[in-house]
Protein backbone atom coordinates (compact mmCIF):
# COMPACT_ATOMS: atom_id res chain seq x y z
CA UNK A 1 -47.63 43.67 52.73
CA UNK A 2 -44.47 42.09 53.61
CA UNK A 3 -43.65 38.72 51.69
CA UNK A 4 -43.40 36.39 54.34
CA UNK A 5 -45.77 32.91 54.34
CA UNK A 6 -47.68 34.18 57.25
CA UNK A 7 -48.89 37.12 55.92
CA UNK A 8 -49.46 35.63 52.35
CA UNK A 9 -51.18 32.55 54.20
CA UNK A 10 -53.37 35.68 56.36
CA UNK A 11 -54.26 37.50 52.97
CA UNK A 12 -55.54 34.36 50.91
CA UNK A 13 -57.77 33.95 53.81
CA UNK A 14 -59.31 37.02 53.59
CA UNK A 15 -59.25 37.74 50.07
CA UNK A 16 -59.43 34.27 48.58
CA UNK A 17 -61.28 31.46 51.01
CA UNK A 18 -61.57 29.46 48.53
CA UNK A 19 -58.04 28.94 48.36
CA UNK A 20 -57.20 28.88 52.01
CA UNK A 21 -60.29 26.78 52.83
CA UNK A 22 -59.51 23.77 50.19
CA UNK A 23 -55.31 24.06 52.23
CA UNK A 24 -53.03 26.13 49.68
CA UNK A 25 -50.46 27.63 52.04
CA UNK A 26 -47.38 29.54 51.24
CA UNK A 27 -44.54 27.27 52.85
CA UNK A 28 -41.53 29.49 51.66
CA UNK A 29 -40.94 32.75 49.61
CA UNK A 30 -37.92 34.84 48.70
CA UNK A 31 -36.77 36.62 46.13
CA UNK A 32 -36.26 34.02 43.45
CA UNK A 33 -38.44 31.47 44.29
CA UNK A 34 -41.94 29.98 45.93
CA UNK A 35 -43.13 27.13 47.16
CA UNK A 36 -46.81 26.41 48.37
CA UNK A 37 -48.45 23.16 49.43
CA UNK A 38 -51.90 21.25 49.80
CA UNK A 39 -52.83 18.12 50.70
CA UNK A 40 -55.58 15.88 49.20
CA UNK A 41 -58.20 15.73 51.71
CA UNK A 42 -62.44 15.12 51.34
CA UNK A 43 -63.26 19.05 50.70
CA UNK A 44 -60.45 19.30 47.42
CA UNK A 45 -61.00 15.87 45.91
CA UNK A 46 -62.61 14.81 42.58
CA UNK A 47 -64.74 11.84 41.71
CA UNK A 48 -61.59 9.62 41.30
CA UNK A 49 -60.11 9.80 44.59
CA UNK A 50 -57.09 12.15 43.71
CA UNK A 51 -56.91 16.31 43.82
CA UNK A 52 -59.73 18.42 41.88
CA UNK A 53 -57.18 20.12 38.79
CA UNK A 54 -58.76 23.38 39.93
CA UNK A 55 -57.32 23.11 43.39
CA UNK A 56 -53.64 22.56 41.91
CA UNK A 57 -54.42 25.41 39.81
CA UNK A 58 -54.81 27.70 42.92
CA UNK A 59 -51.74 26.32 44.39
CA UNK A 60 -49.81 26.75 41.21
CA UNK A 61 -51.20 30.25 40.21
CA UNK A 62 -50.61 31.05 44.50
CA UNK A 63 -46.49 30.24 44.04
CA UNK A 64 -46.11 32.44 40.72
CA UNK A 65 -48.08 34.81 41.76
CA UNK A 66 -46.80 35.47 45.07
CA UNK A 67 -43.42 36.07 43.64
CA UNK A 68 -45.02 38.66 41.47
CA UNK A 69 -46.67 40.37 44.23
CA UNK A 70 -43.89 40.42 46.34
CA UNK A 71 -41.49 42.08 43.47
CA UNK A 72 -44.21 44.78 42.50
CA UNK A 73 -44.28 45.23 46.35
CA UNK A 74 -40.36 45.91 46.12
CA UNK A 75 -40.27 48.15 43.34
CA UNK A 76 -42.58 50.54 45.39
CA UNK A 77 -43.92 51.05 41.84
CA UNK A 78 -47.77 51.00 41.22
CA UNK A 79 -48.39 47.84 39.05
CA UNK A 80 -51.52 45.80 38.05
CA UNK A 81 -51.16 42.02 37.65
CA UNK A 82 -53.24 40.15 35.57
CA UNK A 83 -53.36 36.40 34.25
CA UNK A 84 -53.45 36.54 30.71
CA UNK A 85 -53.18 32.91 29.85
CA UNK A 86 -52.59 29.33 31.27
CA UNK A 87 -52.04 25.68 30.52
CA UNK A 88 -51.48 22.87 32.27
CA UNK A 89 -50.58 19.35 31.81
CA UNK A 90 -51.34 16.48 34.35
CA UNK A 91 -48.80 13.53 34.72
CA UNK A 92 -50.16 11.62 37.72
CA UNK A 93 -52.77 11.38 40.54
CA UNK A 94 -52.79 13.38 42.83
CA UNK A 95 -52.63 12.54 46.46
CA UNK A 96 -50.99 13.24 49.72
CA UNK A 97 -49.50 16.27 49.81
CA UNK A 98 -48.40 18.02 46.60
CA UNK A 99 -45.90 21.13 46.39
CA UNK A 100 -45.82 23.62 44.30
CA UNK A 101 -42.11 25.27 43.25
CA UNK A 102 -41.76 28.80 41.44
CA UNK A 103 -38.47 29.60 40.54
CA UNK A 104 -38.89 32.11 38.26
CA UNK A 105 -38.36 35.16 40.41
CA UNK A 106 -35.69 36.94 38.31
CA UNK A 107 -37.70 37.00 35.14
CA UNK A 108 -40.42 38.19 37.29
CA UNK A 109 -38.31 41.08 38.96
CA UNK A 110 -36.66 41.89 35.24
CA UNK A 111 -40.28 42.04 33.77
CA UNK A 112 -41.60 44.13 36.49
CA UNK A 113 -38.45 46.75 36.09
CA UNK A 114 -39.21 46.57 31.98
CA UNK A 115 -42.57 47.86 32.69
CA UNK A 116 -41.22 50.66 35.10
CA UNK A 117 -38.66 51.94 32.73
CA UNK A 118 -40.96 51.58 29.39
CA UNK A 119 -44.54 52.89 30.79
CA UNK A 120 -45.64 49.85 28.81
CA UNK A 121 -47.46 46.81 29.66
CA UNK A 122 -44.98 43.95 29.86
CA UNK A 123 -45.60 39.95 30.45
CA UNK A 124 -44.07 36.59 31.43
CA UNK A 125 -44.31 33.18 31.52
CA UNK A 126 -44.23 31.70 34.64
CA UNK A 127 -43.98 28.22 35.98
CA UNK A 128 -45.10 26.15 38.62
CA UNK A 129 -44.04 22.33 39.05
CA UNK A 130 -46.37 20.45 41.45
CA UNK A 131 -44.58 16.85 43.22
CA UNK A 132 -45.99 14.59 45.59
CA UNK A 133 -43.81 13.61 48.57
CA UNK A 134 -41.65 10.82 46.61
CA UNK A 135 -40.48 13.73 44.54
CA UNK A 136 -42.87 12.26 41.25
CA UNK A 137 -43.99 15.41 39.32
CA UNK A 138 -47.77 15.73 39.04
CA UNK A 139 -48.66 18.36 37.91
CA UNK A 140 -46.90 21.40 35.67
CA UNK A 141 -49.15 25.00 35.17
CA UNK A 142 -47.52 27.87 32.85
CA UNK A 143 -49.30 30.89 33.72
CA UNK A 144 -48.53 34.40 31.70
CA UNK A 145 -48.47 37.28 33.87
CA UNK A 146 -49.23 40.46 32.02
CA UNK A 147 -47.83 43.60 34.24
CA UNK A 148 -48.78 47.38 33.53
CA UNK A 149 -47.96 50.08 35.36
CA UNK A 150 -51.09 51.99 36.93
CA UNK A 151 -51.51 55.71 36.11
């Protein structure tokens, strides 16, 4: 699969509808970077008016691990990707729109060339910094890829 939004946006629809039915689109990928985006509507809300956590999660988790899909697509290398850990910390309501930024594409590409040239599993820690459209940070997820090459 090429990394382009459109075809990431086409294959969370079909492999993850939850995702693509609560609005987590890819808005821009490249090689260093992500960004994805949803909007607080009726169908991804909590109790108290503002975004369900688990709903930034998937928009978080979408922009790092695009990247790391993209890069294993790349190396023409046969990888498995796996979330080993996460954690996340919550600085404000959520509403309106809220994007997600990944810029941790480099570490990403190094880690998946580490696994390549060892034959060993390798990780990362990856970040993903959710704003709302006045640029206030929301949201921050940390999400450790673990990366092993596939016999």
């Amino acid at each position: 699969m090429k990394a382009t939004p459109r075809a990431i946006n086409s294959y969370i629809f079909f492999k993850l509808p939850s995702c693509y039915f609560t609005g987590v689109r890819v808005k821009s990928i490249d090689n260093t970077s992500c960004t994805t985006s949803v909007r607080h509507r009726w169908i991804n809300q909590n109790p108290f008016k503002s975004m369900f956590w688990a709903v930034q999660g998937m928009a978080a988790e979408l922009a790092t691990g695009a990247i790391v899909m993209a890069g294993i697509a790349q190396s023409g290398a046969k990888i498995s990707m796996l979330v080993a850990t996460n954690n996340a910390r919550f600085d404000k309501k959520a509403t309106g729109r809220i994007t997600f930024c990944c810029e941790d594409g480099l570490l990403i590409k190094d880690t998946i060339a580490k696994a390549i040239q060892t034959k060993e599993g390798q990780s990362c820690w990856t970040k993903a910094i959710g704003k709302d459209c006045h640029g206030n940070v929301v949201s921050e997820f940390n999400f450790q890829w673990t990366l092993k090459l596939r016999a």
